[in-house]
PDB file of N, CA and C in Angstrom:
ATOM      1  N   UNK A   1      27.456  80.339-119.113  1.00  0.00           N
ATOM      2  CA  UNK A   1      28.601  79.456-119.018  1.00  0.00           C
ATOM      3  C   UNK A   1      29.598  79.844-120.106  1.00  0.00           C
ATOM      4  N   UNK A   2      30.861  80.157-119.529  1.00  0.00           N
ATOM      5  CA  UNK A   2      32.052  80.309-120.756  1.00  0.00           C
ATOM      6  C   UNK A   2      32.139  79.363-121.892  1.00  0.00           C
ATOM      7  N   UNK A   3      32.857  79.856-122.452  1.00  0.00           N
ATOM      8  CA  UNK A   3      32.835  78.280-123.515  1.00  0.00           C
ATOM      9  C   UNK A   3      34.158  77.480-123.098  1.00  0.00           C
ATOM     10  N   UNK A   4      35.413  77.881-122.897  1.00  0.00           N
ATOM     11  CA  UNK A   4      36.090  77.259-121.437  1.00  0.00           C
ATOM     12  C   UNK A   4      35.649  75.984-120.944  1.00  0.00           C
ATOM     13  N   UNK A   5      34.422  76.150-120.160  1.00  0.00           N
ATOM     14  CA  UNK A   5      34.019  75.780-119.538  1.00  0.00           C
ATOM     15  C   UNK A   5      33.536  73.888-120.193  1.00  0.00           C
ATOM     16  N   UNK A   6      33.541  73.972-121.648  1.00  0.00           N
ATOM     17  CA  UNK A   6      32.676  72.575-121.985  1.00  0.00           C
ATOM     18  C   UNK A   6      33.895  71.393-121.896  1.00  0.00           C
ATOM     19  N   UNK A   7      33.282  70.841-122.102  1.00  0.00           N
ATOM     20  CA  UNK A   7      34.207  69.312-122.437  1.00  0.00           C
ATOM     21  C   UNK A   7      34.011  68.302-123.649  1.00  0.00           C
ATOM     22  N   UNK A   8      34.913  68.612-125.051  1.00  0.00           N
ATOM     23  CA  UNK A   8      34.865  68.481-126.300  1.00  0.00           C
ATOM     24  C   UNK A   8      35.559  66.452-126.257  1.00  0.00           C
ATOM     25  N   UNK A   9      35.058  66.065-126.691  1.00  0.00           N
ATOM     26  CA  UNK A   9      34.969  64.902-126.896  1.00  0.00           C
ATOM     27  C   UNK A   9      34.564  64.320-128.117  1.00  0.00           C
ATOM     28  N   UNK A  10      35.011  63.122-128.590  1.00  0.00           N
ATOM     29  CA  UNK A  10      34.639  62.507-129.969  1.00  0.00           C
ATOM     30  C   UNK A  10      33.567  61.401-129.965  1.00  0.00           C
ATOM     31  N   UNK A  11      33.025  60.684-130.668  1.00  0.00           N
ATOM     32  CA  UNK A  11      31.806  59.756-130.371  1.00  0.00           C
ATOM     33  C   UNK A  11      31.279  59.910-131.957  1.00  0.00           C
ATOM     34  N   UNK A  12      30.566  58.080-131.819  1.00  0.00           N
ATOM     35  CA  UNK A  12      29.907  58.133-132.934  1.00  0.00           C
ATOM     36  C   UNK A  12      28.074  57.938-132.710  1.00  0.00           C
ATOM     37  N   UNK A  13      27.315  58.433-133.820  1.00  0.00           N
ATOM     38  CA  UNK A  13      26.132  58.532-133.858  1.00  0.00           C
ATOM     39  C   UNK A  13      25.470  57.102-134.114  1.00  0.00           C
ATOM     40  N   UNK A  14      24.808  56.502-132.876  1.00  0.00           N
ATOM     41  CA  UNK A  14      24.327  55.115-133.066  1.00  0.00           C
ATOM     42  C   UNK A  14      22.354  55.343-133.256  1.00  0.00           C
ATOM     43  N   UNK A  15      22.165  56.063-132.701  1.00  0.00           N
ATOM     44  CA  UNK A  15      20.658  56.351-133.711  1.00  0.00           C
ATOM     45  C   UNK A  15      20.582  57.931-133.611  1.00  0.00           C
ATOM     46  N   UNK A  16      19.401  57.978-134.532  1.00  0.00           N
ATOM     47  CA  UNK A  16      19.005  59.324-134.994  1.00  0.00           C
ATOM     48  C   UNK A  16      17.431  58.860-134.179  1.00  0.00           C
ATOM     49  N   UNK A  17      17.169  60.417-133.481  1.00  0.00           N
ATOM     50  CA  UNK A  17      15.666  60.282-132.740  1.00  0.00           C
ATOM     51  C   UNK A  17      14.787  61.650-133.153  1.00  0.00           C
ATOM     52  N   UNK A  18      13.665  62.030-132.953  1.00  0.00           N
ATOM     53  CA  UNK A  18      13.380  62.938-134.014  1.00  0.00           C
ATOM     54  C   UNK A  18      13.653  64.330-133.315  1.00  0.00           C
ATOM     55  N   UNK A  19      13.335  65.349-134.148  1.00  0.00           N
ATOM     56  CA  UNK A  19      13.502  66.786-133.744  1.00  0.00           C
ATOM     57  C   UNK A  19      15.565  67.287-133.438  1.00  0.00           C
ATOM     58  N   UNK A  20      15.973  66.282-134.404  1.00  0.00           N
ATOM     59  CA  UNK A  20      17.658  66.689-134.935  1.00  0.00           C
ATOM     60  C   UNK A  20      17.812  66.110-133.312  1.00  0.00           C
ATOM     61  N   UNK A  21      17.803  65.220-132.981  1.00  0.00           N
ATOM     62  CA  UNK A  21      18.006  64.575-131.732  1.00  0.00           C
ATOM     63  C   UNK A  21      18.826  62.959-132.092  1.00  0.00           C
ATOM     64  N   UNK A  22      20.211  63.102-131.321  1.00  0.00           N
ATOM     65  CA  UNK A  22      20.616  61.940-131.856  1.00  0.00           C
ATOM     66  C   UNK A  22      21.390  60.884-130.430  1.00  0.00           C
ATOM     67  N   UNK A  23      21.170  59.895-130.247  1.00  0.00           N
ATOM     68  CA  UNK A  23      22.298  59.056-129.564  1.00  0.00           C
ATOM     69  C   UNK A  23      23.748  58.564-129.697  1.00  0.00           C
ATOM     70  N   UNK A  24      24.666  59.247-129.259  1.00  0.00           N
ATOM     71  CA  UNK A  24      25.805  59.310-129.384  1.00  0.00           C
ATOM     72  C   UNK A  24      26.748  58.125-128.757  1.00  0.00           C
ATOM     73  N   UNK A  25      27.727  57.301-129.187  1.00  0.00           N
ATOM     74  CA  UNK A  25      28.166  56.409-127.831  1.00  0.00           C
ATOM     75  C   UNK A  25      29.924  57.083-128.155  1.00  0.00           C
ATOM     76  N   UNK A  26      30.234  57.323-126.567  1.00  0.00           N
ATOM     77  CA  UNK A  26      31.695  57.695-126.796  1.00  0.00           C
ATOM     78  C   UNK A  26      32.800  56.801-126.894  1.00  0.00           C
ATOM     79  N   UNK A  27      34.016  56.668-126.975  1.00  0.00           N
ATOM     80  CA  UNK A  27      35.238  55.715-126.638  1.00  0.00           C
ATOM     81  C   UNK A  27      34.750  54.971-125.375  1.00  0.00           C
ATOM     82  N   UNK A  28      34.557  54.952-124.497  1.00  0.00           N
ATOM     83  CA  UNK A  28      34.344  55.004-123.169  1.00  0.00           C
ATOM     84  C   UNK A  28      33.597  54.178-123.110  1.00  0.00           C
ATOM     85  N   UNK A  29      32.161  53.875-123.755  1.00  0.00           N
ATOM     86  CA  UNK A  29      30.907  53.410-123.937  1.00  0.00           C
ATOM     87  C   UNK A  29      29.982  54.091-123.341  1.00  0.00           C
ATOM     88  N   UNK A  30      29.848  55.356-123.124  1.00  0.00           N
ATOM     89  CA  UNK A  30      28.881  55.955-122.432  1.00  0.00           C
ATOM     90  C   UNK A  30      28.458  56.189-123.465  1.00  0.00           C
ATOM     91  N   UNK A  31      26.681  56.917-123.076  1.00  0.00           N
ATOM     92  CA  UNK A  31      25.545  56.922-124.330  1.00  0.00           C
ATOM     93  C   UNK A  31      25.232  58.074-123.610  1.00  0.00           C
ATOM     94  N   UNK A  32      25.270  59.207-124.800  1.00  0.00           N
ATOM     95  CA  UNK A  32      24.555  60.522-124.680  1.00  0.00           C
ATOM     96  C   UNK A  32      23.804  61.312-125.263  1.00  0.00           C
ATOM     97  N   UNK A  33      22.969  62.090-124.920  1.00  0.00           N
ATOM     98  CA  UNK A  33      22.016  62.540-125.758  1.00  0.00           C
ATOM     99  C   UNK A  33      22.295  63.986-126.308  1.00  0.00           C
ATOM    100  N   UNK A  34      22.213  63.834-127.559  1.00  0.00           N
ATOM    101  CA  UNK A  34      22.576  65.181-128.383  1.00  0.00           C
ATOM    102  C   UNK A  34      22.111  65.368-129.050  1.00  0.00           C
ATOM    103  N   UNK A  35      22.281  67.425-129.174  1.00  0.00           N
ATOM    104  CA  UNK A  35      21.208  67.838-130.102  1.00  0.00           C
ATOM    105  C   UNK A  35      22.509  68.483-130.966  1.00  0.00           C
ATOM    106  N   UNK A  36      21.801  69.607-132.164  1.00  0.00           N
ATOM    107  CA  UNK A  36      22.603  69.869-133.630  1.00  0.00           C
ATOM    108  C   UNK A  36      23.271  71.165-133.147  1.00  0.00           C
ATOM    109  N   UNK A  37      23.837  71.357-132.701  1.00  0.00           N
ATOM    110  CA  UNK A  37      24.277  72.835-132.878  1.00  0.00           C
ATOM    111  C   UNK A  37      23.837  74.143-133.971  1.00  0.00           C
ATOM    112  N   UNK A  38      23.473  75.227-133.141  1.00  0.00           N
ATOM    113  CA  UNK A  38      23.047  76.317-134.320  1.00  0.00           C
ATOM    114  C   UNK A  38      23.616  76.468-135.607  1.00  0.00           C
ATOM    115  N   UNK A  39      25.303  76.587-135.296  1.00  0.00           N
ATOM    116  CA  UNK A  39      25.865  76.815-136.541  1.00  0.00           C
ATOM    117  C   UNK A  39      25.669  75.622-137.946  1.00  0.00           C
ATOM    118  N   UNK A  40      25.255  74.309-137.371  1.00  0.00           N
ATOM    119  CA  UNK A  40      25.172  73.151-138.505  1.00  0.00           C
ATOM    120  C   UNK A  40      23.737  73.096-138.777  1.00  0.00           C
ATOM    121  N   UNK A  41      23.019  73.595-137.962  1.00  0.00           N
ATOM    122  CA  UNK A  41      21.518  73.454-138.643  1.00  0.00           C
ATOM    123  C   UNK A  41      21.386  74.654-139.416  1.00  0.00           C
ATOM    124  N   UNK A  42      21.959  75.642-139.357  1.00  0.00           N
ATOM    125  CA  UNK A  42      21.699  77.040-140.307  1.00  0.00           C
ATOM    126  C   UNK A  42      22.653  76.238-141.775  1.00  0.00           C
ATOM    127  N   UNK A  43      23.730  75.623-141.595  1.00  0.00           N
ATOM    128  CA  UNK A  43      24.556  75.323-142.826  1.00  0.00           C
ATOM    129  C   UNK A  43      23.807  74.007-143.321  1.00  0.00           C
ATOM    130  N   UNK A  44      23.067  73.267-142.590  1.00  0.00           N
ATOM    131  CA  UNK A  44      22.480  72.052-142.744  1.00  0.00           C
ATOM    132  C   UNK A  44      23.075  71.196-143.223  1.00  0.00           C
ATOM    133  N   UNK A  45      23.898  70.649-142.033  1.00  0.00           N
ATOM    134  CA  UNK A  45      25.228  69.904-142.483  1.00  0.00           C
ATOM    135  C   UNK A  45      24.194  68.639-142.125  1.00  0.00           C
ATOM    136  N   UNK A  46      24.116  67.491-142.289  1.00  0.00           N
ATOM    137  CA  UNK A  46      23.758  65.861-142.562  1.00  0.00           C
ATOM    138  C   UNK A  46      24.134  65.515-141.438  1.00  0.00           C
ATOM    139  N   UNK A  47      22.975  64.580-140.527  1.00  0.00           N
ATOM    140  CA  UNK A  47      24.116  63.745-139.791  1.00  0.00           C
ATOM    141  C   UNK A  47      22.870  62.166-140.040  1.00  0.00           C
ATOM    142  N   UNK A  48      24.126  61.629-140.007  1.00  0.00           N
ATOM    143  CA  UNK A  48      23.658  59.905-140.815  1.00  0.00           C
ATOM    144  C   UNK A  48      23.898  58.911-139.373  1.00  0.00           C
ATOM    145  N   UNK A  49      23.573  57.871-138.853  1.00  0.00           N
ATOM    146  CA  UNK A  49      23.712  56.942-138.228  1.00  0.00           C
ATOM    147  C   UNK A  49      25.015  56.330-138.419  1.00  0.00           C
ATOM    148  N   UNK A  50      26.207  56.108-137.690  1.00  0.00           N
ATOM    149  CA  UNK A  50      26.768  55.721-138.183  1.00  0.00           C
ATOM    150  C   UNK A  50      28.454  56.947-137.999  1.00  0.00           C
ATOM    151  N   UNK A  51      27.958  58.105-138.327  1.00  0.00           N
ATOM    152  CA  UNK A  51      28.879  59.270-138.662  1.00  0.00           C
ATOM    153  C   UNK A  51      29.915  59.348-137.150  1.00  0.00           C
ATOM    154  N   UNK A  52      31.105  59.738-137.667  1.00  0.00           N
ATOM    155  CA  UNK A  52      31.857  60.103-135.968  1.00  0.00           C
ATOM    156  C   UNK A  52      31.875  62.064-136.078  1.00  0.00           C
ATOM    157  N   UNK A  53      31.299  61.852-134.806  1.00  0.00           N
ATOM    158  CA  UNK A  53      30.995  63.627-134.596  1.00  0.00           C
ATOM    159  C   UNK A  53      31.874  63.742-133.636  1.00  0.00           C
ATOM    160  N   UNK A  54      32.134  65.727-133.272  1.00  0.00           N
ATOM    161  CA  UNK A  54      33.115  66.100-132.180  1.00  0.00           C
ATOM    162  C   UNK A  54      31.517  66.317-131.408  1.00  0.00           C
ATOM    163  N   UNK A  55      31.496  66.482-130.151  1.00  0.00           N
ATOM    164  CA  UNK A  55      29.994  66.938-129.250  1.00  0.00           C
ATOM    165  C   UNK A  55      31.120  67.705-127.851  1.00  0.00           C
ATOM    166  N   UNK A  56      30.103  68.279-127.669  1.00  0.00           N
ATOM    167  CA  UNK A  56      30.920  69.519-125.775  1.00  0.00           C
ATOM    168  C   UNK A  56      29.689  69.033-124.991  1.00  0.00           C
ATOM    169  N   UNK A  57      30.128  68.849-124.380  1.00  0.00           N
ATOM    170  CA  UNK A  57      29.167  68.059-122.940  1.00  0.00           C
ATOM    171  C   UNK A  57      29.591  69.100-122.096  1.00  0.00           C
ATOM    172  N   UNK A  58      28.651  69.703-121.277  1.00  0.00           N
ATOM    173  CA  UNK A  58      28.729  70.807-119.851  1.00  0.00           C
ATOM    174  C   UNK A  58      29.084  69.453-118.581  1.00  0.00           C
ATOM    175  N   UNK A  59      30.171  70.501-117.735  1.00  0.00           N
ATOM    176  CA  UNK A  59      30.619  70.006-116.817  1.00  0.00           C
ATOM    177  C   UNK A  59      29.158  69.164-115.578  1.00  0.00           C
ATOM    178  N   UNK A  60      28.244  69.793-115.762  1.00  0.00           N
ATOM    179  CA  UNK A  60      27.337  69.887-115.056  1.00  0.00           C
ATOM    180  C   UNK A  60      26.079  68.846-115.307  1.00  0.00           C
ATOM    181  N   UNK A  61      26.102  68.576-116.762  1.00  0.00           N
ATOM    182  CA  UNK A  61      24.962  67.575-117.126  1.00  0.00           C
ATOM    183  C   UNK A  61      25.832  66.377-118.001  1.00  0.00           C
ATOM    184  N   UNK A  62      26.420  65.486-117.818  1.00  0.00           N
ATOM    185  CA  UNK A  62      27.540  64.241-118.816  1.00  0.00           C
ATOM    186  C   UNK A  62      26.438  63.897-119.829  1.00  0.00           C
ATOM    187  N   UNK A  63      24.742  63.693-119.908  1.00  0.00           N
ATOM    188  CA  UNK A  63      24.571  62.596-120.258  1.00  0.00           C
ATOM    189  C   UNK A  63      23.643  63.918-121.045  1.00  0.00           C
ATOM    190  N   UNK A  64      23.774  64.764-121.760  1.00  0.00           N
ATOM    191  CA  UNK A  64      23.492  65.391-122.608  1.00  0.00           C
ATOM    192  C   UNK A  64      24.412  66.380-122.981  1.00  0.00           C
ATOM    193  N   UNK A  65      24.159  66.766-124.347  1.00  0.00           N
ATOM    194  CA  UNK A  65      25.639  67.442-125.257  1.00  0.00           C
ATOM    195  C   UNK A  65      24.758  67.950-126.439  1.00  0.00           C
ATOM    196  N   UNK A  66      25.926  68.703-127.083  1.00  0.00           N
ATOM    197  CA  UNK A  66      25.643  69.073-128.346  1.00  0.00           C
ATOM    198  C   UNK A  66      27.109  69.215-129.727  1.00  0.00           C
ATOM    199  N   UNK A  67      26.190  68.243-130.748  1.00  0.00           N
ATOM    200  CA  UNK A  67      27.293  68.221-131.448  1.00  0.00           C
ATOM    201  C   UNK A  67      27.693  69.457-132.273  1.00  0.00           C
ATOM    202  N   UNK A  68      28.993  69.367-132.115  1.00  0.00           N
ATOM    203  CA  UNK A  68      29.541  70.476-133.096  1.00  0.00           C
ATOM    204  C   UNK A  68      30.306  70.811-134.413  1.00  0.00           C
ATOM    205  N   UNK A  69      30.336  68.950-135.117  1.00  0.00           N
ATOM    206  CA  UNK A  69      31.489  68.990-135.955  1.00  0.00           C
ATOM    207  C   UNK A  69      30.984  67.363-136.726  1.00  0.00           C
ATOM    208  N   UNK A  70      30.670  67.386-137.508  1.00  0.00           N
ATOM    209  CA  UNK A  70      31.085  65.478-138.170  1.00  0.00           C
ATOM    210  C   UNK A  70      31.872  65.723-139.193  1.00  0.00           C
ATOM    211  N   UNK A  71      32.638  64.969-138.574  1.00  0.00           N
ATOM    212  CA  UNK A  71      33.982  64.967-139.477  1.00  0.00           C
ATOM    213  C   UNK A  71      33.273  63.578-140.471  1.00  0.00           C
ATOM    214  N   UNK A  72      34.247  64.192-141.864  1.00  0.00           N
ATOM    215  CA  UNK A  72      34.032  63.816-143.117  1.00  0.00           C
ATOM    216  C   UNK A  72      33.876  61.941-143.178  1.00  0.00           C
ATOM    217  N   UNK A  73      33.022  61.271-144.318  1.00  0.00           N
ATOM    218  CA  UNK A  73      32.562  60.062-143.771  1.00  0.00           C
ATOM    219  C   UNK A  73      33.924  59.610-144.214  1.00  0.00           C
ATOM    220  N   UNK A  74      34.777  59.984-145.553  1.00  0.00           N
ATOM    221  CA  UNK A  74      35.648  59.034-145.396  1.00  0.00           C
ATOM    222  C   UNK A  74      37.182  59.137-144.498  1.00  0.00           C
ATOM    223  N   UNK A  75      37.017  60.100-143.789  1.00  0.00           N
ATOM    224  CA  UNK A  75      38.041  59.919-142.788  1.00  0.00           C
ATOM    225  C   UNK A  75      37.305  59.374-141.400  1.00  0.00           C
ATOM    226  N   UNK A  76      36.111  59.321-141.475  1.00  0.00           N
ATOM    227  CA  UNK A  76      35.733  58.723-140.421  1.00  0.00           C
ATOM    228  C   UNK A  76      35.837  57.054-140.620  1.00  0.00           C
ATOM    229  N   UNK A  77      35.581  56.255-141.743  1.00  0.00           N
ATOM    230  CA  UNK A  77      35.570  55.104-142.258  1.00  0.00           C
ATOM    231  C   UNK A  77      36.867  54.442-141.668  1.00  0.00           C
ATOM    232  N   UNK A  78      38.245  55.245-141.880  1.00  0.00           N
ATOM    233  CA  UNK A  78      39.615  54.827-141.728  1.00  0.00           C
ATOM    234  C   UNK A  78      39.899  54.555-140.409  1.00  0.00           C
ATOM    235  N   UNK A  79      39.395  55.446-139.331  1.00  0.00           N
ATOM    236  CA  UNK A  79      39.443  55.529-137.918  1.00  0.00           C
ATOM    237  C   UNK A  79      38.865  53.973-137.477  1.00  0.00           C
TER     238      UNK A  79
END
């Protein structure tokens, strides 16, 4: 699959489940299941309950994703 192809969306992290597995809820109120992206588990970026992440959901599966980005807590706080 291209990378084109995903659908980048914002959402915050309402639980953490194990194996870097987290529940996401979007603007929308949909609830999705996401995992860490390669590049943040090699940098071992944090993700906390609570945090607003960017996640790409495939056209093909909505209700699983992977996050790619948590933006910083205190610009997330202001939002």
């Amino acid at each position: 699959m291209a990378k084109d192809d995903v659908i980048e969306t914002d959402g915050r992290v309402i639980e953490a489940l194990p194996s870097t597995t987290f529940r996401v809820e979007l603007a929308n109120g949909h609830v999705v299941l996401c995992h860490i992206a390669g590049k943040m588990r090699m940098n071992k970026i944090n993700i906390l309950q609570g945090d607003k992440v960017k996640i790409e959901l495939t056209p093909y599966s909505l209700d699983k994703g992977r996050i790619v980005y948590r933006y910083p807590r205190n610009e997330a706080s202001q939002s």
